[in-house]
N, C-alpha and C. Protein backbone atom coordinates (compact mmCIF):
# COMPACT_ATOMS: atom_id res chain seq x y z
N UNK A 1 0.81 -1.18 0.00
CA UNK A 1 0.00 0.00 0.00
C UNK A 1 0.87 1.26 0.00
N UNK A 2 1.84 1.01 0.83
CA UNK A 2 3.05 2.60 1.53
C UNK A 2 3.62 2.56 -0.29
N UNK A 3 3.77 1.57 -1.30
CA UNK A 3 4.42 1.81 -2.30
C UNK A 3 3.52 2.49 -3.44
N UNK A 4 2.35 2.05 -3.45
CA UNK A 4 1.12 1.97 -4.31
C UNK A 4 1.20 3.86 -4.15
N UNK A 5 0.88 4.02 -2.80
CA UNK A 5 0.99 5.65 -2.54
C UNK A 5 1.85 6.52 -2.71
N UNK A 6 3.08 6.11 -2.64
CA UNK A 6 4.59 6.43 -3.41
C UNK A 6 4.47 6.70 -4.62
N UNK A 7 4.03 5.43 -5.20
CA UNK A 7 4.22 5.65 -6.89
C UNK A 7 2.96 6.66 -7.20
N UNK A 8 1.94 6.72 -6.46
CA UNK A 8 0.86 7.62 -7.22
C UNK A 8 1.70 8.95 -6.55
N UNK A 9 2.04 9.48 -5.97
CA UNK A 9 2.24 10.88 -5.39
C UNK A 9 3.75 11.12 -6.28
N UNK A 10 4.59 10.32 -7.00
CA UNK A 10 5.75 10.45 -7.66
C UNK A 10 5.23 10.91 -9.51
N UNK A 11 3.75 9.72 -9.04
CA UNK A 11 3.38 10.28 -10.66
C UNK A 11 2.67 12.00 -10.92
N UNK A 12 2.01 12.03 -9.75
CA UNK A 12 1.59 13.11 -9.48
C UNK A 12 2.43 14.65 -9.80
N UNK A 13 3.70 14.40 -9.10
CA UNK A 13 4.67 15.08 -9.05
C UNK A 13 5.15 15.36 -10.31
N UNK A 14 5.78 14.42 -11.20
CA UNK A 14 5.64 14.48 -12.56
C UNK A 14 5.18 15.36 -13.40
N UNK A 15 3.38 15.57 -13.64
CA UNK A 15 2.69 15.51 -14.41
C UNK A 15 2.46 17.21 -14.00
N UNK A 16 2.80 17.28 -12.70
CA UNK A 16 2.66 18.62 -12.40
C UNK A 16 3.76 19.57 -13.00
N UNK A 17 5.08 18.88 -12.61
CA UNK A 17 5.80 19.64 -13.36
C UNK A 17 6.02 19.76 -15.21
N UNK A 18 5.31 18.95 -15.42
CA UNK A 18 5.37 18.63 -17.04
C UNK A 18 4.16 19.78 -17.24
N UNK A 19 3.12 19.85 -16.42
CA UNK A 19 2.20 20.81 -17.17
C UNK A 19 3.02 22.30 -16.62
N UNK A 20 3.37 22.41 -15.90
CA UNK A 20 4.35 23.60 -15.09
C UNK A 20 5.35 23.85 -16.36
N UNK A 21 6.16 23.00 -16.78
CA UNK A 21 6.94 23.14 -18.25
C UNK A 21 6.49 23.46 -19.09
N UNK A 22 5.81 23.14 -19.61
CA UNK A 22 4.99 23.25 -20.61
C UNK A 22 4.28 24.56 -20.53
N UNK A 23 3.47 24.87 -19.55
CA UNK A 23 2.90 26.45 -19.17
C UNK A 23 3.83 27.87 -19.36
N UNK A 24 5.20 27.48 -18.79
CA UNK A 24 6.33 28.12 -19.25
C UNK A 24 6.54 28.43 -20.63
N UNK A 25 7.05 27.40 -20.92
CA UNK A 25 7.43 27.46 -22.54
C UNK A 25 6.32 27.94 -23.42
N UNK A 26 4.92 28.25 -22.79
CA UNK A 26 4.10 28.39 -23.92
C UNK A 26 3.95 29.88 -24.22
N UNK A 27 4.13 30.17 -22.84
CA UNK A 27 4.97 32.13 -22.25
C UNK A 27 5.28 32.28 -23.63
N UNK A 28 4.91 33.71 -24.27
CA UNK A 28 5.61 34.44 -25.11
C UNK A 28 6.09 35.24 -24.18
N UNK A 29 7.49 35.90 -24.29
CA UNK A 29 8.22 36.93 -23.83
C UNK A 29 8.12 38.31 -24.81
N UNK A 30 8.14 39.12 -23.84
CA UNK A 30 7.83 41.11 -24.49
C UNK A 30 8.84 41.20 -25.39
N UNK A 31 8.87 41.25 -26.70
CA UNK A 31 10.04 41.51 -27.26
C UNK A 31 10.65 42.21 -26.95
N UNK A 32 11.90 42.77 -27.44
CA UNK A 32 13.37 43.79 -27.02
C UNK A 32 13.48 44.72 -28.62
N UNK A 33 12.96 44.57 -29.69
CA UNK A 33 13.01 45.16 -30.91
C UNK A 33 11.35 45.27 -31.47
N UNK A 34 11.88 46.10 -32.41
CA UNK A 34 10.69 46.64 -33.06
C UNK A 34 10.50 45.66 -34.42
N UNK A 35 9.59 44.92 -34.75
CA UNK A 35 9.82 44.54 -36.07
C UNK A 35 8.11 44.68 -36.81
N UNK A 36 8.73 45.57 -38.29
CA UNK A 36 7.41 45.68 -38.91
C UNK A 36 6.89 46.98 -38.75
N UNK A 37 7.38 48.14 -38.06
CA UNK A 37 6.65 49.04 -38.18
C UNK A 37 7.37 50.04 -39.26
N UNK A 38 6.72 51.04 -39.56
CA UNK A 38 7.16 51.83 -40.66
C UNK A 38 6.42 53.15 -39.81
N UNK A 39 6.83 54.48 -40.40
CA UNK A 39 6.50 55.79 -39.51
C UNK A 39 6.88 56.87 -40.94
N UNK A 40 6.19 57.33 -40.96
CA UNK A 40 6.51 59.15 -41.36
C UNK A 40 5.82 60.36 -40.99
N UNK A 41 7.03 61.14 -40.23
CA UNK A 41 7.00 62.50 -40.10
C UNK A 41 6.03 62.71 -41.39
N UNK A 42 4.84 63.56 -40.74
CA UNK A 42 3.50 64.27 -41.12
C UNK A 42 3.81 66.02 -40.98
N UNK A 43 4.17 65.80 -40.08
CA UNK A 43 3.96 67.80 -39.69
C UNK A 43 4.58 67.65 -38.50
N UNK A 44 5.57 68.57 -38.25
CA UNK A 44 6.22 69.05 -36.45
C UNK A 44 6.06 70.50 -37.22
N UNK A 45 5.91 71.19 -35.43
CA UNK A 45 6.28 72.38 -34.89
C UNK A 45 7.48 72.43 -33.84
N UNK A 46 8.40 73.29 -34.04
CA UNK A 46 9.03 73.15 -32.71
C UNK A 46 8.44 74.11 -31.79
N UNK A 47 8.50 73.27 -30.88
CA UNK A 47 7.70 74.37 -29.57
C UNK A 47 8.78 75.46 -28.54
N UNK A 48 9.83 75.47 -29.18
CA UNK A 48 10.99 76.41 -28.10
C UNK A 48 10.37 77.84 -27.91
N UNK A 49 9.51 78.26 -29.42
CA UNK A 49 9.27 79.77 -29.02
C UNK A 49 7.86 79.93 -28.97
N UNK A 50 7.00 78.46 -28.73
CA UNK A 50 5.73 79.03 -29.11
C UNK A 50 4.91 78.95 -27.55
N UNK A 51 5.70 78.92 -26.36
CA UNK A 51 4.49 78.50 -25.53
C UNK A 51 6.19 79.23 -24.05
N UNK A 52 4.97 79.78 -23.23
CA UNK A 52 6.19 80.31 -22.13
C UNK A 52 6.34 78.75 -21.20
N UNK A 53 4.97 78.10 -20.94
CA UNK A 53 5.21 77.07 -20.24
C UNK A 53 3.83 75.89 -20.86
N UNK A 54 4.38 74.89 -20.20
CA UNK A 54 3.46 73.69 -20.90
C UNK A 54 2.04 73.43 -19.20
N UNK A 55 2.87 74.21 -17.62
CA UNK A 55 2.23 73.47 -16.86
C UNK A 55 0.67 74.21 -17.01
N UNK A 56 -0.40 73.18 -16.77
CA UNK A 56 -1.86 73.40 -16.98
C UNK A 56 -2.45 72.73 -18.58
N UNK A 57 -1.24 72.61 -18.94
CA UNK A 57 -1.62 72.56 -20.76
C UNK A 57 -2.12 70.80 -21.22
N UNK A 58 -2.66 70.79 -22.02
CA UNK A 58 -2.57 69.54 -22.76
C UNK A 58 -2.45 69.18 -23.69
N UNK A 59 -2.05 68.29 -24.26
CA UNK A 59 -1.98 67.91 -25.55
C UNK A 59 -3.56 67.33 -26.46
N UNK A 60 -4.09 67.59 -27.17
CA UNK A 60 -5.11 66.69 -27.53
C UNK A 60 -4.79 66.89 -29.30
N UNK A 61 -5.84 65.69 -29.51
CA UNK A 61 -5.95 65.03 -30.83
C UNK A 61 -7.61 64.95 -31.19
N UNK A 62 -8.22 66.09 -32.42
CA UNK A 62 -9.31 65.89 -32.73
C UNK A 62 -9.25 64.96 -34.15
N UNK A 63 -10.21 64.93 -33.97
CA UNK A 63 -10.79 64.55 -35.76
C UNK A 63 -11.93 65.91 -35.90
N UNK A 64 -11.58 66.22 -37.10
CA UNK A 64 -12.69 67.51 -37.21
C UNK A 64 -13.16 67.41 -38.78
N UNK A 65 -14.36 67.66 -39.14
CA UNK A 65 -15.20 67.31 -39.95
C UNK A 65 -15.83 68.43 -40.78
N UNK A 66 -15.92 69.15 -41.36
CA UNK A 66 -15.98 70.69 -41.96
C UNK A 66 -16.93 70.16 -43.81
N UNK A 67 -18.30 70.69 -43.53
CA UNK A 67 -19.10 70.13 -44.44
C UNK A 67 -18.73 70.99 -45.17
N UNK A 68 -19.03 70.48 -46.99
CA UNK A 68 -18.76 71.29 -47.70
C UNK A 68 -19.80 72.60 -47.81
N UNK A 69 -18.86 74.02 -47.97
CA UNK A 69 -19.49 75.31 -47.61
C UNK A 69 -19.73 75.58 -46.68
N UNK A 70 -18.83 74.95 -45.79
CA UNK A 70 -18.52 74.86 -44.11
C UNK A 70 -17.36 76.39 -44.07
N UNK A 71 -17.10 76.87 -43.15
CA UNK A 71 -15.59 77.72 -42.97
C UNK A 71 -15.78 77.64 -41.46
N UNK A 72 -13.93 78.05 -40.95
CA UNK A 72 -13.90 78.03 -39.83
C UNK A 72 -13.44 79.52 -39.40
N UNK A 73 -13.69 80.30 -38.58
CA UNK A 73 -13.79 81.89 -38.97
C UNK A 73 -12.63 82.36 -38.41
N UNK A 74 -11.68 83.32 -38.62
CA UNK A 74 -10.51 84.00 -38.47
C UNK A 74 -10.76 83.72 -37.06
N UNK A 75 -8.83 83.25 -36.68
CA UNK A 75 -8.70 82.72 -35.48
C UNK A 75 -6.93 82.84 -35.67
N UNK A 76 -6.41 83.21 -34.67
CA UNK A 76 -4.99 82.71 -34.55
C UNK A 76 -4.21 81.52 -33.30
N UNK A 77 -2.90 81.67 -33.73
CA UNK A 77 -3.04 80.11 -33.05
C UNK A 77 -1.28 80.63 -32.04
N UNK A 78 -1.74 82.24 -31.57
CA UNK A 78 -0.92 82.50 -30.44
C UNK A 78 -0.92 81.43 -29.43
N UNK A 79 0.19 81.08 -28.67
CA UNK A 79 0.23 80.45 -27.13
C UNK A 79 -1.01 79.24 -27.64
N UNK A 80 -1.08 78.40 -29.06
CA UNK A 80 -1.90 77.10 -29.43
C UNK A 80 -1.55 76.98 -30.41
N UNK A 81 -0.50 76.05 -30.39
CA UNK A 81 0.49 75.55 -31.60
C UNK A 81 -0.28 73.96 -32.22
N UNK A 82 -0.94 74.24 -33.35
CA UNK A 82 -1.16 73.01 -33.68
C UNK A 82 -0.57 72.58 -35.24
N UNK A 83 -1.13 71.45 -35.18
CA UNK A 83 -0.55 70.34 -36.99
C UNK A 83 -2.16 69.74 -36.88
N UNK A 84 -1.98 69.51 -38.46
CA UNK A 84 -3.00 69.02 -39.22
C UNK A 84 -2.87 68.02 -40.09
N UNK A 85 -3.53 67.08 -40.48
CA UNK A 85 -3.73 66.35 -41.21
C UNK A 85 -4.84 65.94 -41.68
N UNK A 86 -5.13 66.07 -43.20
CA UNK A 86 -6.03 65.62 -44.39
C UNK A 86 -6.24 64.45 -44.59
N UNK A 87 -7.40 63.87 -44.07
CA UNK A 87 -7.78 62.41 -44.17
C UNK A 87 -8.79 62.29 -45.63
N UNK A 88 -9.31 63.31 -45.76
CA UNK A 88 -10.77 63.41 -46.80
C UNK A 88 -11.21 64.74 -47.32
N UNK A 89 -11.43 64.59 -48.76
CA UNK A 89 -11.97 66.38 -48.96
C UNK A 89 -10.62 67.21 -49.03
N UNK A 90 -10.79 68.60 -49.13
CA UNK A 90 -10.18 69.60 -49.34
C UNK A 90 -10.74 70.96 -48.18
N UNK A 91 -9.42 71.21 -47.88
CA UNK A 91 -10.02 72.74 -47.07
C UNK A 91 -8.64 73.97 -47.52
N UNK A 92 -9.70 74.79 -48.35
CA UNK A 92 -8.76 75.72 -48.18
C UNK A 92 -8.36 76.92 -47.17
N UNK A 93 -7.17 77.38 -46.79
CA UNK A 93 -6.49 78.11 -45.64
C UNK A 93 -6.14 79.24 -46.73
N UNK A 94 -6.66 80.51 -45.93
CA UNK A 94 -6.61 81.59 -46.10
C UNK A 94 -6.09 82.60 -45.00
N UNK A 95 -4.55 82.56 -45.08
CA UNK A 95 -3.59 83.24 -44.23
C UNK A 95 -3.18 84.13 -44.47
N UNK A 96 -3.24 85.00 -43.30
CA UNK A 96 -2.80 86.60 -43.63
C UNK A 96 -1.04 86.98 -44.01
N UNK A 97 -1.13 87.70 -45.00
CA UNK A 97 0.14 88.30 -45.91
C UNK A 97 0.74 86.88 -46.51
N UNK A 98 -0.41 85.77 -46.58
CA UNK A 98 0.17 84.62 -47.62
C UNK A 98 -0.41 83.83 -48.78
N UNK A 99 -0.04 83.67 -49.77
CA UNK A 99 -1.15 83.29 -50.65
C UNK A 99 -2.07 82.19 -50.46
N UNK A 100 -3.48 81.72 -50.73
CA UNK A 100 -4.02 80.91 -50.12
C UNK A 100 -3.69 79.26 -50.56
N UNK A 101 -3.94 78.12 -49.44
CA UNK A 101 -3.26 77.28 -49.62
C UNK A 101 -4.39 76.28 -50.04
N UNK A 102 -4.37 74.94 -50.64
CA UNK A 102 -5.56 73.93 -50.40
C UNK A 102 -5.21 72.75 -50.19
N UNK A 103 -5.25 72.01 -49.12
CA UNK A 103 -4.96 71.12 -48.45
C UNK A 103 -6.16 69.83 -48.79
N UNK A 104 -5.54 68.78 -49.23
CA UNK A 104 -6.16 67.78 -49.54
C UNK A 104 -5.71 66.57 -48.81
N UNK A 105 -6.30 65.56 -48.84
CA UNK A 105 -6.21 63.95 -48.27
C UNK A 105 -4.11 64.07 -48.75
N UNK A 106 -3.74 63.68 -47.50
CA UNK A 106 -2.42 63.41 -47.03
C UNK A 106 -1.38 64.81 -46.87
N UNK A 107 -2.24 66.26 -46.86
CA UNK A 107 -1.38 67.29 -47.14
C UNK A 107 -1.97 67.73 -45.17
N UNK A 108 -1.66 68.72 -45.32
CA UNK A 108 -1.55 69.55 -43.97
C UNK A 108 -1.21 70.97 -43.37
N UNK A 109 -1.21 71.27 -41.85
CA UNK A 109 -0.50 72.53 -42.11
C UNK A 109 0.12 72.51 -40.60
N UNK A 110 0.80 72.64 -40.69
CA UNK A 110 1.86 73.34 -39.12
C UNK A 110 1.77 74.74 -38.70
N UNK A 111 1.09 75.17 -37.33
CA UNK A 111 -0.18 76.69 -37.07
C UNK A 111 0.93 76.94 -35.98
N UNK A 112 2.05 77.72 -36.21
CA UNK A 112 2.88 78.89 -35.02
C UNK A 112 1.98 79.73 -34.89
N UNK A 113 2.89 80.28 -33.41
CA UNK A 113 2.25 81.47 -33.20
C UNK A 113 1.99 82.79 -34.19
N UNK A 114 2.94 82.50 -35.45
CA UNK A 114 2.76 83.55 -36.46
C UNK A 114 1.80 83.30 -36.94
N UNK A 115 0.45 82.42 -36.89
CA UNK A 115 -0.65 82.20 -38.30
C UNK A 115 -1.87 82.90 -37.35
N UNK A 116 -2.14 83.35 -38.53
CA UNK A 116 -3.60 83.80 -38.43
C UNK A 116 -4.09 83.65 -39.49
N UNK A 117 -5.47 82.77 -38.94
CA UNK A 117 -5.97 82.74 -40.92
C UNK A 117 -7.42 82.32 -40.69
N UNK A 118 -8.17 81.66 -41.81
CA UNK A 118 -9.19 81.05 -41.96
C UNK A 118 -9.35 80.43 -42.65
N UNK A 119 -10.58 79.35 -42.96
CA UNK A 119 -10.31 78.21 -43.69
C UNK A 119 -12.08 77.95 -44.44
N UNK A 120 -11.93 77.17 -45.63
CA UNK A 120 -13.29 76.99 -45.94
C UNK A 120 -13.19 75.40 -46.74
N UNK A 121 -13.90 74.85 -46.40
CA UNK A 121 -14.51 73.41 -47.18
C UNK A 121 -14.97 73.79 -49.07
N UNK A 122 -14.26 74.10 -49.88
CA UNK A 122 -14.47 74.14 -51.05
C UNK A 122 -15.01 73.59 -52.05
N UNK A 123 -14.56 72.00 -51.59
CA UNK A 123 -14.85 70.71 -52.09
C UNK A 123 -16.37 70.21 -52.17
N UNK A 124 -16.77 69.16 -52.45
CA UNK A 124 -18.04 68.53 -52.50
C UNK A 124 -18.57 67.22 -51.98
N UNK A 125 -17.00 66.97 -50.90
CA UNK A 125 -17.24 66.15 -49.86
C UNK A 125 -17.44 66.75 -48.73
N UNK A 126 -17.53 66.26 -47.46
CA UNK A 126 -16.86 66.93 -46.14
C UNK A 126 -15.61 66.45 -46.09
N UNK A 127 -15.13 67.51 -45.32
CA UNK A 127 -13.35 67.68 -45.14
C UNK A 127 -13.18 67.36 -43.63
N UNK A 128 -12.36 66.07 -43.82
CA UNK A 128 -12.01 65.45 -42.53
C UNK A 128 -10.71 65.54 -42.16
N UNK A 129 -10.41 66.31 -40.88
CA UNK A 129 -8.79 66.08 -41.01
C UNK A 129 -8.34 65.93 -39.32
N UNK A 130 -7.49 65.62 -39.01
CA UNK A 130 -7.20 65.04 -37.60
C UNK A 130 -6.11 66.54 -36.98
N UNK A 131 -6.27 66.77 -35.74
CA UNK A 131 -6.28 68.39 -35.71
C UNK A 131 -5.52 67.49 -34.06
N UNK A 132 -4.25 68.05 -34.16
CA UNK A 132 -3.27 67.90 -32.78
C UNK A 132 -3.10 69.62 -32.38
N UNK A 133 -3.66 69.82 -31.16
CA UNK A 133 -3.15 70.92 -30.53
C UNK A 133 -2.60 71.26 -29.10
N UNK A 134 -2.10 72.15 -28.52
CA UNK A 134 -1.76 72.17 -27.33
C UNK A 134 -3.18 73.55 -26.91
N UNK A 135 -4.00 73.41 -26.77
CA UNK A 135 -5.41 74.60 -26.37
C UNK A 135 -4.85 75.34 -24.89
N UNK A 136 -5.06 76.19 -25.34
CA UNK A 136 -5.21 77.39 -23.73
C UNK A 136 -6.04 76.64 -22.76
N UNK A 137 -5.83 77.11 -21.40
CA UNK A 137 -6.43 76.21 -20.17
C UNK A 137 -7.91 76.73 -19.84
């Protein structure tokens, strides 16, 4: 009997560590490299002269949607440094002392504290474009 109980508690032991092995090895580990991604620079601002301080501030990321014969009305982008990007449609930017620009699917614009302008949906879609800014508090 004292052996019968031996051998079952030895097999026991076993089977535990075999599923214990096995549970291990089945572990994927966090990789250490990057593989497969690809990236391109869209639009930077450097921010050294556009903001006295960042504390209170945030960063956000819209999607903004501008129907056609939509405009967005004279605004500047003192102390609210943003980038843009054209997902859909066309919007043209109408900036002061610059000729006007029209921004389509993959184009954009980078807004220092030097821009002041306005913008209008020209097109005959709506104009979708993804809008990163740092906004006043």
């Amino acid at each position: 009997m004292q052996l019968n109980r031996a051998i079952a508690v030895s097999v026991m032991i076993v089977i535990v560590f075999a599923f214990l092995a096995g549970y291990a090895a089945g572990q994927r580990q966090a990789p250490t490299q990057t593989v497969g991604q690809s990236e391109e620079l869209l639009r930077s601002l450097d921010l050294s002269n556009e903001l006295d301080s960042t504390k209170g501030r945030m960063l956000r990321m819209r999607k903004v949607t501008l129907q056609p014969g939509g405009v967005l009305g004279l605004h500047d982008h003192v102390d609210r440094p943003a980038i843009t990007y054209v997902l859909q449609g066309e919007v043209t930017y109408h900036q002061d002392a610059k000729p006007d620009q029209v921004a389509k699917a993959g184009g954009g614009f980078a807004e220092g504290r030097a821009t002041t302008h306005w913008a209008e949906n020209t097109g005959k879609v709506p104009a979708i474009w993804i809008a990163v800014d740092i906004p006043k508090p």
